[in-house]
Protein backbone atom coordinates (compact mmCIF):
# COMPACT_ATOMS: atom_id res chain seq x y z
CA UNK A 1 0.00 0.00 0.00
CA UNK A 2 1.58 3.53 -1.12
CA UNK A 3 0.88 6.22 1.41
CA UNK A 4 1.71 9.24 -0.82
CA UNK A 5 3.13 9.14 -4.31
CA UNK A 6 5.65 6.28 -4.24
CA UNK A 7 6.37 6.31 -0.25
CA UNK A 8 4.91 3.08 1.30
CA UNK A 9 6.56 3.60 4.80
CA UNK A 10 6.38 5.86 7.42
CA UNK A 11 10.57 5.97 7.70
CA UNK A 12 11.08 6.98 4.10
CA UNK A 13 8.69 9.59 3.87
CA UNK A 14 9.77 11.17 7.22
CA UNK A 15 13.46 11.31 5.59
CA UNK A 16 12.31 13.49 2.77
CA UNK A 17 10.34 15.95 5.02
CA UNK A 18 12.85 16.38 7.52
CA UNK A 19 14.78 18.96 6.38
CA UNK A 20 17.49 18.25 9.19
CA UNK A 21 18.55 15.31 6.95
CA UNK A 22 20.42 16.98 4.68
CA UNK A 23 21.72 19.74 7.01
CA UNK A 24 24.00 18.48 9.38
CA UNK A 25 25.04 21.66 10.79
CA UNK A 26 21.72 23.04 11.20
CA UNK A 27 22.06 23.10 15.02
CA UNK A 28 25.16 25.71 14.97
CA UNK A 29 22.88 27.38 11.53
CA UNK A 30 20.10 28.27 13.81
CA UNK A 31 22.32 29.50 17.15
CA UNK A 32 23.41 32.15 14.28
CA UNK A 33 20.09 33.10 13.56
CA UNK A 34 19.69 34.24 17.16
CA UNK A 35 23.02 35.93 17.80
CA UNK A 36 22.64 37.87 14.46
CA UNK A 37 19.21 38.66 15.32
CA UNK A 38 19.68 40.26 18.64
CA UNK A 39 22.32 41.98 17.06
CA UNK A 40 19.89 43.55 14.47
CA UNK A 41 17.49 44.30 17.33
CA UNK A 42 20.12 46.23 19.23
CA UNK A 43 21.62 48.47 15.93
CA UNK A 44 18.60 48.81 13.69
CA UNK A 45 15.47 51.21 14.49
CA UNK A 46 12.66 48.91 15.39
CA UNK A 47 9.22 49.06 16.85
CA UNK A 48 8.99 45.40 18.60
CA UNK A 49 6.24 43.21 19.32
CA UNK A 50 3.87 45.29 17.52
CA UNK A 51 0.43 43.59 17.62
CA UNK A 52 -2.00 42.61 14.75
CA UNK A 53 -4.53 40.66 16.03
CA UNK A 54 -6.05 39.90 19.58
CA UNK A 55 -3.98 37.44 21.03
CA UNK A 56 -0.17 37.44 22.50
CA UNK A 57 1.12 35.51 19.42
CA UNK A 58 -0.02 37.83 16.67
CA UNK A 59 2.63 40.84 16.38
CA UNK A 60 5.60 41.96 14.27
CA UNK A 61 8.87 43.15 14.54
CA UNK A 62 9.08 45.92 12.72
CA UNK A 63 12.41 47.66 10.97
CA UNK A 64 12.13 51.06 9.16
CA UNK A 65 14.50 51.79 6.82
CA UNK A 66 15.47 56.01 6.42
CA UNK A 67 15.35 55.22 3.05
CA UNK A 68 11.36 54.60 2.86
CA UNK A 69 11.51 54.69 -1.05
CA UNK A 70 11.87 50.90 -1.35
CA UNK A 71 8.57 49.95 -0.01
CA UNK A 72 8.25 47.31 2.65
CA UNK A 73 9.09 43.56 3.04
CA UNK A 74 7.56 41.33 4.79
CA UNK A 75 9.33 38.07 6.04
CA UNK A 76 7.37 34.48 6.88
CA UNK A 77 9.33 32.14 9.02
CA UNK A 78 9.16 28.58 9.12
CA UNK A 79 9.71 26.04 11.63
CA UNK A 80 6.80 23.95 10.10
CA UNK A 81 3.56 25.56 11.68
CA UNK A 82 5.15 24.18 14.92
CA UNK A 83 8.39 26.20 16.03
CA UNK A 84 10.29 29.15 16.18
CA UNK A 85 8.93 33.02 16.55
CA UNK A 86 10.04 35.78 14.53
CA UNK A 87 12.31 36.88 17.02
CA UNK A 88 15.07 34.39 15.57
CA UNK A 89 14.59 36.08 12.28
CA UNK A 90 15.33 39.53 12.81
CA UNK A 91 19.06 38.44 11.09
CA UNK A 92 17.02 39.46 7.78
CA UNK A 93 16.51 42.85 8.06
CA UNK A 94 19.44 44.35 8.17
CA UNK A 95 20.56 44.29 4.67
CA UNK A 96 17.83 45.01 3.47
CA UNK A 97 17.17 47.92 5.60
CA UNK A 98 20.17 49.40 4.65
CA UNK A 99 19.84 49.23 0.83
CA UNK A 100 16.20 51.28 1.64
CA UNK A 101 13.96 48.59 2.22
CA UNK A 102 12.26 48.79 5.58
CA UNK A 103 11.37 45.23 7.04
CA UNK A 104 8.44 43.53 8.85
CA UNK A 105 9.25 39.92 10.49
CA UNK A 106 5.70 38.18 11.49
CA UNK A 107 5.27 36.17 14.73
CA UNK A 108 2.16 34.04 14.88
CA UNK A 109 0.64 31.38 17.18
CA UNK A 110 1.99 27.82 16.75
CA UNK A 111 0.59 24.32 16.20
CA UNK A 112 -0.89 22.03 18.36
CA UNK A 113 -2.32 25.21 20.63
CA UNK A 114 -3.62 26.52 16.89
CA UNK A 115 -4.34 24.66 13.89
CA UNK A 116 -2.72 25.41 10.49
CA UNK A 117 -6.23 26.80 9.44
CA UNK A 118 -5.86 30.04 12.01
CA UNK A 119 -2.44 30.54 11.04
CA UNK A 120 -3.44 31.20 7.43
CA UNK A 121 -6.08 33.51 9.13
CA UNK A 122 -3.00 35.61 11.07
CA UNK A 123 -0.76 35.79 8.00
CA UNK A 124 -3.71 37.03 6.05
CA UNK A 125 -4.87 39.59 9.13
CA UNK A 126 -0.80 40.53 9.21
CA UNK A 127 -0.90 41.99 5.60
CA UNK A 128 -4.21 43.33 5.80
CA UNK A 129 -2.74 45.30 9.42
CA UNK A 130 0.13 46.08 7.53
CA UNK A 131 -1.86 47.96 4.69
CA UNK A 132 -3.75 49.96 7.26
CA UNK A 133 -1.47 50.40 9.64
CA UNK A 134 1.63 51.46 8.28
CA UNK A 135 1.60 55.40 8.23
CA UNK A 136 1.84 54.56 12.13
CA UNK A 137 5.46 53.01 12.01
CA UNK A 138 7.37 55.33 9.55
CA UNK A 139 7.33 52.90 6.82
CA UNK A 140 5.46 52.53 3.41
CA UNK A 141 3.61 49.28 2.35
CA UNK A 142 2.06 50.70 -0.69
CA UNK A 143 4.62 48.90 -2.41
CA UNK A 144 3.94 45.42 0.01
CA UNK A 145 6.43 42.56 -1.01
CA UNK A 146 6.49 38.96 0.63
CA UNK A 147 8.68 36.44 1.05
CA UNK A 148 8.42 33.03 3.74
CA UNK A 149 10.69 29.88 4.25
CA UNK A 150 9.92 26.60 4.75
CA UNK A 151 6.19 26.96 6.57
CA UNK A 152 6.22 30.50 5.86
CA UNK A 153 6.56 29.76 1.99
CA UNK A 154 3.20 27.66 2.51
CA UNK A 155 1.76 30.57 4.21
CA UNK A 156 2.91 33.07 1.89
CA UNK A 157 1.13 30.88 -1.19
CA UNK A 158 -1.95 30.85 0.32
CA UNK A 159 -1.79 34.61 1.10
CA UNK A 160 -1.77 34.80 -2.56
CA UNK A 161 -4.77 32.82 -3.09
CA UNK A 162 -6.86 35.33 -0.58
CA UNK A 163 -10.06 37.08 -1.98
CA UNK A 164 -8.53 40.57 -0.54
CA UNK A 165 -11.29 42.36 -2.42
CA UNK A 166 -14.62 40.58 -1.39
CA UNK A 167 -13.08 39.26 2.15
CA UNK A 168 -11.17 42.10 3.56
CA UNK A 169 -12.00 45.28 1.22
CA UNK A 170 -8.41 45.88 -0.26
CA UNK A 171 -7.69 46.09 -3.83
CA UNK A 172 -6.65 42.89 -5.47
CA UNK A 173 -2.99 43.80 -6.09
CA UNK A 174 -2.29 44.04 -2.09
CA UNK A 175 1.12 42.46 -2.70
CA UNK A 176 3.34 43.37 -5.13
CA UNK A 177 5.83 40.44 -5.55
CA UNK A 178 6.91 37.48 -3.83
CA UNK A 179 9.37 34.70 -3.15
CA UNK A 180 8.62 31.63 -1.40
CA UNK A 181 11.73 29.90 -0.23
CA UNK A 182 12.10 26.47 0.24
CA UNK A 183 8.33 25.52 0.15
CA UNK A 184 5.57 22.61 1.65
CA UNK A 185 2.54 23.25 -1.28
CA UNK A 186 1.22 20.18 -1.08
CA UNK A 187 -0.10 18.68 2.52
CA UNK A 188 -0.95 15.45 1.29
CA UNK A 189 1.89 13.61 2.84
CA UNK A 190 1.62 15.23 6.18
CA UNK A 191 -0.43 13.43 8.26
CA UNK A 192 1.76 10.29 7.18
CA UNK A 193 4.81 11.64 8.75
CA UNK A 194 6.26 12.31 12.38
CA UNK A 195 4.84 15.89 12.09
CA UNK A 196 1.09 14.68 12.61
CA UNK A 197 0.61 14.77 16.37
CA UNK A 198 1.78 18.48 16.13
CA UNK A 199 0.13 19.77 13.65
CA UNK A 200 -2.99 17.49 13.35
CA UNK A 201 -4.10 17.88 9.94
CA UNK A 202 -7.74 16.65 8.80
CA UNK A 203 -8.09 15.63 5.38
CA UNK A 204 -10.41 18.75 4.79
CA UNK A 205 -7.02 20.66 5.66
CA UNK A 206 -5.20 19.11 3.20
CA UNK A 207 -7.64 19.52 0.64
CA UNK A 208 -8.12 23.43 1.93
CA UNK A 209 -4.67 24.42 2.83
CA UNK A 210 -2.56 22.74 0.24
CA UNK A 211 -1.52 25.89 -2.24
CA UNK A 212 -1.00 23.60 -5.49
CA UNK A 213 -4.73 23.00 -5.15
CA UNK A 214 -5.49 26.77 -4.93
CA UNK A 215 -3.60 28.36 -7.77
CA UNK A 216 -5.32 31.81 -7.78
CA UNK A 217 -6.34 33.28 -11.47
CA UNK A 218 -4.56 36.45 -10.76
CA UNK A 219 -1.30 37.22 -8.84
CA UNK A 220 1.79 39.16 -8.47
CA UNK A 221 5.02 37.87 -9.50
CA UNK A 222 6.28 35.16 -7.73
CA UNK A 223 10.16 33.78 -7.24
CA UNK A 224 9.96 29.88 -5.96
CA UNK A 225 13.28 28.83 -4.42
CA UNK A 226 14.58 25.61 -3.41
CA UNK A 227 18.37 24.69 -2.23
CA UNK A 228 20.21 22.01 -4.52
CA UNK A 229 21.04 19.73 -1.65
CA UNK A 230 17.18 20.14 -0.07
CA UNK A 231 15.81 16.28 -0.09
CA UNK A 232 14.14 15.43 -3.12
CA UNK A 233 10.86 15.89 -1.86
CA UNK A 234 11.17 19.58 -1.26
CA UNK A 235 13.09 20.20 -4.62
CA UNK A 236 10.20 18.04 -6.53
CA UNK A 237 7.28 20.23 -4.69
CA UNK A 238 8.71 23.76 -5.17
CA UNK A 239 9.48 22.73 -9.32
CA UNK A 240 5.50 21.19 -9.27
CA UNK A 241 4.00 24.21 -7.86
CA UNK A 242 5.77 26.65 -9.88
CA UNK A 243 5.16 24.56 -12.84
CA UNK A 244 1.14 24.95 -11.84
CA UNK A 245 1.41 28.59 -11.13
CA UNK A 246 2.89 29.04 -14.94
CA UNK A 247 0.07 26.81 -16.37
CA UNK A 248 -2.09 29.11 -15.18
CA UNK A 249 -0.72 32.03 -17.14
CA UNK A 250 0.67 33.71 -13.81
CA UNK A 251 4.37 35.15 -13.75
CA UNK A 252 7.14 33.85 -11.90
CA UNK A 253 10.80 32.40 -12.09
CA UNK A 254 12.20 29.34 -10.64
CA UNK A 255 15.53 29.41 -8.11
CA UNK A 256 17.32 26.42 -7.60
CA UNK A 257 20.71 27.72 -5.48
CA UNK A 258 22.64 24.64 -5.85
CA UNK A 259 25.00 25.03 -3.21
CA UNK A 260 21.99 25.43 -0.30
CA UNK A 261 20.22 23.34 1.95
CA UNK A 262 17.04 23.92 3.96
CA UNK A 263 18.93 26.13 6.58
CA UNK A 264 21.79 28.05 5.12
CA UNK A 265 19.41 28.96 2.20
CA UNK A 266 18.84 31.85 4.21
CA UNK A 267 22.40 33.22 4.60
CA UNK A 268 21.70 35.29 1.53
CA UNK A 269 19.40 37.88 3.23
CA UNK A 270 22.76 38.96 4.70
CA UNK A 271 25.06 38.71 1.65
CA UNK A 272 23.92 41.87 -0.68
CA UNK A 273 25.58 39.91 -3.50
CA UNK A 274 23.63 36.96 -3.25
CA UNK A 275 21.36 35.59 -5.73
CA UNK A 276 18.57 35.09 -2.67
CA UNK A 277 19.25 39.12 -1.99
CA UNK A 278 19.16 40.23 -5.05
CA UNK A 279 16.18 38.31 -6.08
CA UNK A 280 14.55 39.91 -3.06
CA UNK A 281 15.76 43.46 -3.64
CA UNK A 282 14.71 43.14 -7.21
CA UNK A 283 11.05 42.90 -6.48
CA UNK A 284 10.86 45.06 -3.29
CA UNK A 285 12.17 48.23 -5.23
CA UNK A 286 10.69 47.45 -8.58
């Protein structure tokens, strides 16, 4: 009996979504995250633990740049649904602060105290805060750009996919370009794997939440990224869902940094040089 695709054990299919199976040195990876991210709390100009929504888990970090002519960037972190707060991503801002992007990092509530349903709800509620909110924090989201990693890539597809017209009485183009790092867009094989007692997915989720099922008709540009030495699961479901966004007419390029796993993949929001950063800077300041 196959449980998803051609996975017919538990053991195998928890290899390929386990992204700490091809990153060995994600342990000493993520202690970096937090030392460069207090270090961007204590330099930059922030306004910290700004709230969005009614409970303690919904607020940002924000980081203005005093170059407000690149627009604002909002970062998704990962940790699938289940770990990590924005707090250990602050390490993102800085470059791109200084080249006259100002940055938000979102915090939300994490599985099993929430389901993955309500945090689709706060990333949604974060970008609709952000578009009314943001004369209040010196920073411009007129010109909104997104990007997430890992979890937050899931999150940041379905943000795509939102009715922002009908549900929360924006104009359609609320976000002006994206870049979804290192992707889940396809839940199917979820509730197979070791992550199922966290994040307790019903089939309706899967059939609700999965992005690849929920291509939207219209879109802003989107950037899918993947690391070359990701497992092959995570390589094969960023290249299917990009492939689905193009058959449905919508723009977007495909990023495969072959050098990158899960983890380091992020080093490039510190390297202004760097494909990841450029790619990024490109559509915040077009």
């Amino acid at each position: 009996m196959l449980l998803y695709r051609n996975f017919s054990d538990q053991e195998s299919l928890d290899a390929e979504y386990n992204p700490l199976s091809t990153a060995g040195d994600a342990g000493d990876i993520v202690k970096r995250w937090e030392e460069r991210s207090a270090h961007a709390r204590k330099h930059l100009n922030t306004h910290l633990g700004v709230r969005f929504g009614p409970t303690v888990d919904e607020y940002m970090d924000i980081f203005p740049s005093d170059k407000p002519s690149g627009g604002l960037h909002l970062f998704i972190h990962g940790g699938y649904w289940r770990r990590f707060t924005a707090r250990e991503f602050s390490f993102v801002a800085p470059t791109l602060v200084e080249s006259g992007v100002s940055v938000a990092v979102m915090n939300y509530a994490l599985c099993p105290e929430v389901t993955v349903a309500e945090i689709v709800r706060q990333t949604r509620s974060a970008i609709y805060w952000l578009k009314e909110n943001e004369s209040t924090y010196g920073i411009d989201a007129r010109h909104l750009t997104i990007s997430g990693h890992s979890a937050g890539g899931h999150l940041l597809a379905m943000a795509l996919n939102s009715d922002w017209e009908r549900t929360y009485n924006l104009d359609h183009d609320v976000i002006a370009g994206a870049c979804a790092i290192s992707g889940i867009y396809d839940l199917s094989p979820l509730p197979y794997s070791y992550l199922q007692p966290k994040i307790q997915l019903t089939w309706a989720d899967v059939k609700n939440l999965s992005p690849i099922q929920h291509i939207p008709d219209r879109a802003p540009p989107l950037t899918v990224v993947v690391g070359g030495h990701e497992t092959s699961e995570f390589i094969r479901q960023s290249r299917d869902f990009f492939t689905s966004w193009q058959a449905k007419g919508l723009t977007g390029n495909w990023l495969n940094i072959e050098d990158a796993h899960h983890f380091n993949i992020l080093d490039g929001f510190e390297d202004s040089k760097s494909i990841l950063f450029q790619t990024i800077s490109n559509i915040a300041t077009l």
